[in-house]
Protein backbone atom coordinates (compact mmCIF):
# COMPACT_ATOMS: atom_id res chain seq x y z
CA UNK A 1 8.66 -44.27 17.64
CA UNK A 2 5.50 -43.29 19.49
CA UNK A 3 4.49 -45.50 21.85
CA UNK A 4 1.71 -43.59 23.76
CA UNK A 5 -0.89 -40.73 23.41
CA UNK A 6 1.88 -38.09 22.46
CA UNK A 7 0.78 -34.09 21.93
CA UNK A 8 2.91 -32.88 19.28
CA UNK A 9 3.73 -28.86 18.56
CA UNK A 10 1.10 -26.58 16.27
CA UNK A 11 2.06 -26.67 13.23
CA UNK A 12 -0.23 -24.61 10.06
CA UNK A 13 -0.16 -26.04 6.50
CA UNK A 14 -1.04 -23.78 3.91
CA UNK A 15 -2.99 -24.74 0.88
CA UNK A 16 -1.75 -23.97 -2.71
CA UNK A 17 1.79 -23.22 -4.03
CA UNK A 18 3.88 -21.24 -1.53
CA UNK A 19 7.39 -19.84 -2.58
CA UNK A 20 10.04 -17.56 -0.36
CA UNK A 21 11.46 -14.19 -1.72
CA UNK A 22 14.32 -12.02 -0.71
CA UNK A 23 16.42 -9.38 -2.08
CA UNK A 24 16.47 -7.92 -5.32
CA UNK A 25 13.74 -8.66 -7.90
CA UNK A 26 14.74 -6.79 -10.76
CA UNK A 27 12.61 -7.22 -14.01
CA UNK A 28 10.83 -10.03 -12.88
CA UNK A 29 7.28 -11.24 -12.77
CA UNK A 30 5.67 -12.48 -9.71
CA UNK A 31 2.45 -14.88 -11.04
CA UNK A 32 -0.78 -14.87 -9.46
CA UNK A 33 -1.76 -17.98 -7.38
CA UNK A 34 0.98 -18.42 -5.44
CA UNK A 35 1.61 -17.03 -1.62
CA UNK A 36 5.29 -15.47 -1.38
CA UNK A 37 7.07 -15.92 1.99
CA UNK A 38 8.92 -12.75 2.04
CA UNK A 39 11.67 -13.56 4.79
CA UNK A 40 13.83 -10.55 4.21
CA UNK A 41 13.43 -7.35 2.46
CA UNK A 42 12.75 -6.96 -1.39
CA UNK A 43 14.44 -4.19 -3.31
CA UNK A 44 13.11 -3.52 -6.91
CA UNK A 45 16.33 -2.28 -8.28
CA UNK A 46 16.75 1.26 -10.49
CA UNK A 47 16.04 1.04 -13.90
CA UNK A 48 14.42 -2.43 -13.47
CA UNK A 49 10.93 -3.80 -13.00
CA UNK A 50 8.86 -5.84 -10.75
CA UNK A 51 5.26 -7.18 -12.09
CA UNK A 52 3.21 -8.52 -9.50
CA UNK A 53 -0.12 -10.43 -11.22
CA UNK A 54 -3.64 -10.83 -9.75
CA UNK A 55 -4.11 -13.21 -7.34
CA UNK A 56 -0.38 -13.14 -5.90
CA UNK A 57 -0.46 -12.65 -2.20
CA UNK A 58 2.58 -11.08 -0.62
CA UNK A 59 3.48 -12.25 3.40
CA UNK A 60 6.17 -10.04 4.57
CA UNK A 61 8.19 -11.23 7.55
CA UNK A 62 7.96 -8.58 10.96
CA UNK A 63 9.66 -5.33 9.83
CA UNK A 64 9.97 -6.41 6.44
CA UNK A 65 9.31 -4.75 3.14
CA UNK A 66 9.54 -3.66 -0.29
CA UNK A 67 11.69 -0.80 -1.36
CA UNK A 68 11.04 0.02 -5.37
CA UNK A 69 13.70 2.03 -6.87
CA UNK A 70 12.94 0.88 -9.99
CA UNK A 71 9.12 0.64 -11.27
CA UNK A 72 6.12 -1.46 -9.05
CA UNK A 73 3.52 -2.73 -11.28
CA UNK A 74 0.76 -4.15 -8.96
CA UNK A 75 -1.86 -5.77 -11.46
CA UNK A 76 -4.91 -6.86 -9.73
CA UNK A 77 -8.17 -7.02 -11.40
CA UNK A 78 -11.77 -5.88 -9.27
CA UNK A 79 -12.31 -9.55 -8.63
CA UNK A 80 -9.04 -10.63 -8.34
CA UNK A 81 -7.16 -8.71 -5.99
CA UNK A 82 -3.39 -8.34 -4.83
CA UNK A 83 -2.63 -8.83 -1.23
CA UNK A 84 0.31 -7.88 0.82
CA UNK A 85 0.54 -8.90 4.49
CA UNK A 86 2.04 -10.16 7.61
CA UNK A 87 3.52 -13.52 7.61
CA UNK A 88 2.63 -15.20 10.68
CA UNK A 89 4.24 -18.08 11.79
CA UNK A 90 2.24 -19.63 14.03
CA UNK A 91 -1.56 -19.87 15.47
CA UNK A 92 -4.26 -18.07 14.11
CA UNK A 93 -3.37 -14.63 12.07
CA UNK A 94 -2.72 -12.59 14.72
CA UNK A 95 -1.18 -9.25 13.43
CA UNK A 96 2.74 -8.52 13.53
CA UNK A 97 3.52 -5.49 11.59
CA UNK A 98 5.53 -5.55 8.65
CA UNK A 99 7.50 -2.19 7.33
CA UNK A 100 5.35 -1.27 4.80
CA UNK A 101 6.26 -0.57 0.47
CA UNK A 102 8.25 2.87 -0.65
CA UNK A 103 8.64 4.12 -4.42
CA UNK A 104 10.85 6.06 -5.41
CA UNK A 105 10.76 5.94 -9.08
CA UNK A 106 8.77 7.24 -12.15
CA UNK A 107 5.57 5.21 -13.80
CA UNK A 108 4.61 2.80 -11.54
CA UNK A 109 1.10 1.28 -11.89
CA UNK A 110 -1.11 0.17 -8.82
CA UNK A 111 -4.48 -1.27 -8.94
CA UNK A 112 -6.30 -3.60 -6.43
CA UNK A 113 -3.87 -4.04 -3.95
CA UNK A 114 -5.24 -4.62 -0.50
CA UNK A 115 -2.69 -3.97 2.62
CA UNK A 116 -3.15 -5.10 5.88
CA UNK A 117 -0.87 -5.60 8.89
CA UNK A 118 1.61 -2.61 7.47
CA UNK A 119 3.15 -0.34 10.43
CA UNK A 120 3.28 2.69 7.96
CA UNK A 121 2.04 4.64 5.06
CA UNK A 122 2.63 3.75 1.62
CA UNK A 123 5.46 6.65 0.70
CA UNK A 124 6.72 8.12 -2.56
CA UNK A 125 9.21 10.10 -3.64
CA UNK A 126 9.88 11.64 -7.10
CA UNK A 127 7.00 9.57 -8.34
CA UNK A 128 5.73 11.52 -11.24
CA UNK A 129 3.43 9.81 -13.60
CA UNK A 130 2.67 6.83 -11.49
CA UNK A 131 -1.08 5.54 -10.31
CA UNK A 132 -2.36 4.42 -7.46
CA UNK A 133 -6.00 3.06 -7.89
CA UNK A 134 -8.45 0.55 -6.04
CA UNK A 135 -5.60 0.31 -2.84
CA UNK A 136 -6.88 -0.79 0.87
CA UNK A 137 -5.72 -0.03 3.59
CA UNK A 138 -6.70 0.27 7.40
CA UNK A 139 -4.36 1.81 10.15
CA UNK A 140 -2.10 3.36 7.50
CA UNK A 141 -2.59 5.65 4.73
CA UNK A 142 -1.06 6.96 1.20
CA UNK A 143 1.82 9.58 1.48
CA UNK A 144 3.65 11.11 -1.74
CA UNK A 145 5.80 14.04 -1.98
CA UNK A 146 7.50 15.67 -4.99
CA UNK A 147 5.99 13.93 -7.35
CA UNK A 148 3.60 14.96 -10.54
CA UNK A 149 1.31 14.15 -12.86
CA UNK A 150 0.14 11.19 -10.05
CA UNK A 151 -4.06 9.82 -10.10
CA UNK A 152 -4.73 8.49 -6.82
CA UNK A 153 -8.08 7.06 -6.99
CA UNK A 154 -11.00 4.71 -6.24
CA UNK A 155 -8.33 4.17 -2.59
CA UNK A 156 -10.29 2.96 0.22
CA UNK A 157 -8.43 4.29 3.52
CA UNK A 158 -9.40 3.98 7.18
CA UNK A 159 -8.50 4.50 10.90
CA UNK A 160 -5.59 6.54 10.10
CA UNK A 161 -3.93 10.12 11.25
CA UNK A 162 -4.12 11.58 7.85
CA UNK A 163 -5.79 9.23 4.83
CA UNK A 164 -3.82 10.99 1.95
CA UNK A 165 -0.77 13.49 1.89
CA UNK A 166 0.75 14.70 -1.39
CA UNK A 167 3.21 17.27 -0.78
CA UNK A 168 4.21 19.12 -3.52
CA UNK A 169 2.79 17.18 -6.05
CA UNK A 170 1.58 19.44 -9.32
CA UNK A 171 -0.97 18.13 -11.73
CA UNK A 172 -2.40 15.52 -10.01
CA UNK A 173 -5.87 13.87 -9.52
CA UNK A 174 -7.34 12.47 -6.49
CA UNK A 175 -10.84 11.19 -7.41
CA UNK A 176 -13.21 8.89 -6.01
CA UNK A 177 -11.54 8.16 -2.73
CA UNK A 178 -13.20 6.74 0.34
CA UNK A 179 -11.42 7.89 4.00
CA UNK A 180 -13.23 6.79 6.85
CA UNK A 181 -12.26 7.37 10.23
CA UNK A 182 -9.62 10.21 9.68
CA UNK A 183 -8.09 12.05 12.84
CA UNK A 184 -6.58 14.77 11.63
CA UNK A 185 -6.79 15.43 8.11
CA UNK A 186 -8.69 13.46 4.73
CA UNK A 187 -6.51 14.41 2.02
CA UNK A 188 -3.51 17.05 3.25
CA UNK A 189 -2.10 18.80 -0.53
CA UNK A 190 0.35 21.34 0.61
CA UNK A 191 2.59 23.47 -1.79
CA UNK A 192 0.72 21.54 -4.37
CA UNK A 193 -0.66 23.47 -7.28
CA UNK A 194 -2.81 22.66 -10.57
CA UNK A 195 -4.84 19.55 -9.05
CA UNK A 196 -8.40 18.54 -9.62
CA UNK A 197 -9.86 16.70 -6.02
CA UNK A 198 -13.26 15.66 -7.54
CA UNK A 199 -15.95 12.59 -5.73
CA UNK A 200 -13.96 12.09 -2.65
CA UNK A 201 -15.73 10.78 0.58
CA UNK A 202 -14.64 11.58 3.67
CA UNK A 203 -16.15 10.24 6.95
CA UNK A 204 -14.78 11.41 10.29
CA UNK A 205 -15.70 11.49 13.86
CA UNK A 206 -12.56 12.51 15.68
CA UNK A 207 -12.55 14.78 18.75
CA UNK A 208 -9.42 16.02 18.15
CA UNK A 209 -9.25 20.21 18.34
CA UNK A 210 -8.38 20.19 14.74
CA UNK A 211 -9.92 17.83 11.93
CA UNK A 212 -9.42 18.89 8.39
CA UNK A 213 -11.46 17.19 5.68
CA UNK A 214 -9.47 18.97 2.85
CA UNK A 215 -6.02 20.40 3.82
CA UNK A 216 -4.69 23.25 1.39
CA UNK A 217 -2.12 25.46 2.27
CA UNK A 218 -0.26 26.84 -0.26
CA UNK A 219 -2.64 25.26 -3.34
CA UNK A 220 -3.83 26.49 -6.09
CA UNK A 221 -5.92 24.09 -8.29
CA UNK A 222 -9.38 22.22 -8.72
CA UNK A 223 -12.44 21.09 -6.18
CA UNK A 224 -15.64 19.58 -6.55
């Protein structure tokens, strides 16, 4: 019972339907409209599938993330976006890094996601045939290796060491890309052969001895 002027602890409500996620999410479907706690890691098991619709907005708890052996379909529209970010507990959003989202299976399908608040890149492995298209990102950037047959495209990437890295990644597009505020290198394709890099902007003003806009070593392929 209060019985005088009492001052009681901050607490936030948050509008809307809010749900908590942990664990694995194997072939399930993750509707738009809703704002998913996730207090623990999130594992898309192999050979399964995880459907994420526009409008979902992922909050990952401090060094937590998503880990997608099995296929990531991220299904935002241009005016509809996915978002994945920190979950902050209290006060205003003040940023507490979350791990970030790793693939490591065939076919997935990315479009409009934004990411903020990750502590690292979003990484691939053995990726081949998946897209990446209309993703966000600040701080961090997009890193694939071994993987072919991958479009990466429309991605709008800034204040990062290097924007985008695919390593030994044959047969692959990377169109249409804006990377803003690169220090070292824009789009780093080493031991890659057979890609077409085609309507890429890249915007840098680093002082660093060595800033490479387009990074080629080993490539043979396709630039415009």
């Amino acid at each position: 019972v209060l019985t005088d002027h009492t001052t009681l602890a901050d607490v936030i409500l948050v509008p809307g339907n809010v749900e908590q996620i942990s664990g694995d999410l194997g072939d399930v479907t993750l509707p738009g409209g809703i704002t998913y706690q996730v207090i623990d890691d999130i594992t898309v098991p192999d050979g399964a599938t995880l459907t994420i619709e526009a409008g979902a907005i992922l909050e990952f708890a401090e060094d937590k993330g998503l880990t997608a052996n099995g296929i990531l379909n991220v299904s935002g529209t241009e005016y509809n976006h996915v978002v994945f970010r920190s979950l902050v507990s209290t006060g205003s959003r003040d940023v507490t890094s979350w791990s970030g989202v790793s693939l490591y299976a065939f076919d997935n399908n990315i479009s409009y996601l934004d990411l903020e608040d990750n502590a690292s890149s979003l990484y691939g492995d053995d990726i081949d045939n998946s897209v990446l298209d209309h993703i966000t990102m600040d701080g961090a950037g997009i890193d694939i290796s071994n993987s072919n047959y991958l479009i990466i495209s429309n991605c709008t990437i800034t204040n990062t060491t290097t924007a985008i890295n695919a390593y030994n990644c044959d047969y692959s597009e990377i169109r249409n890309n804006t990377l803003d505020q690169f220090l070292s290198i824009g789009i780093d394709i080493g031991n890659t052969d057979y890609n077409t890099i085609d309507g890429n902007i890249l915007i840098t003003e680093s002082d660093q001895s060595y800033t490479y806009g387009i990074d080629a070593a080993s490539w043979d392929g396709q630039e415009s």
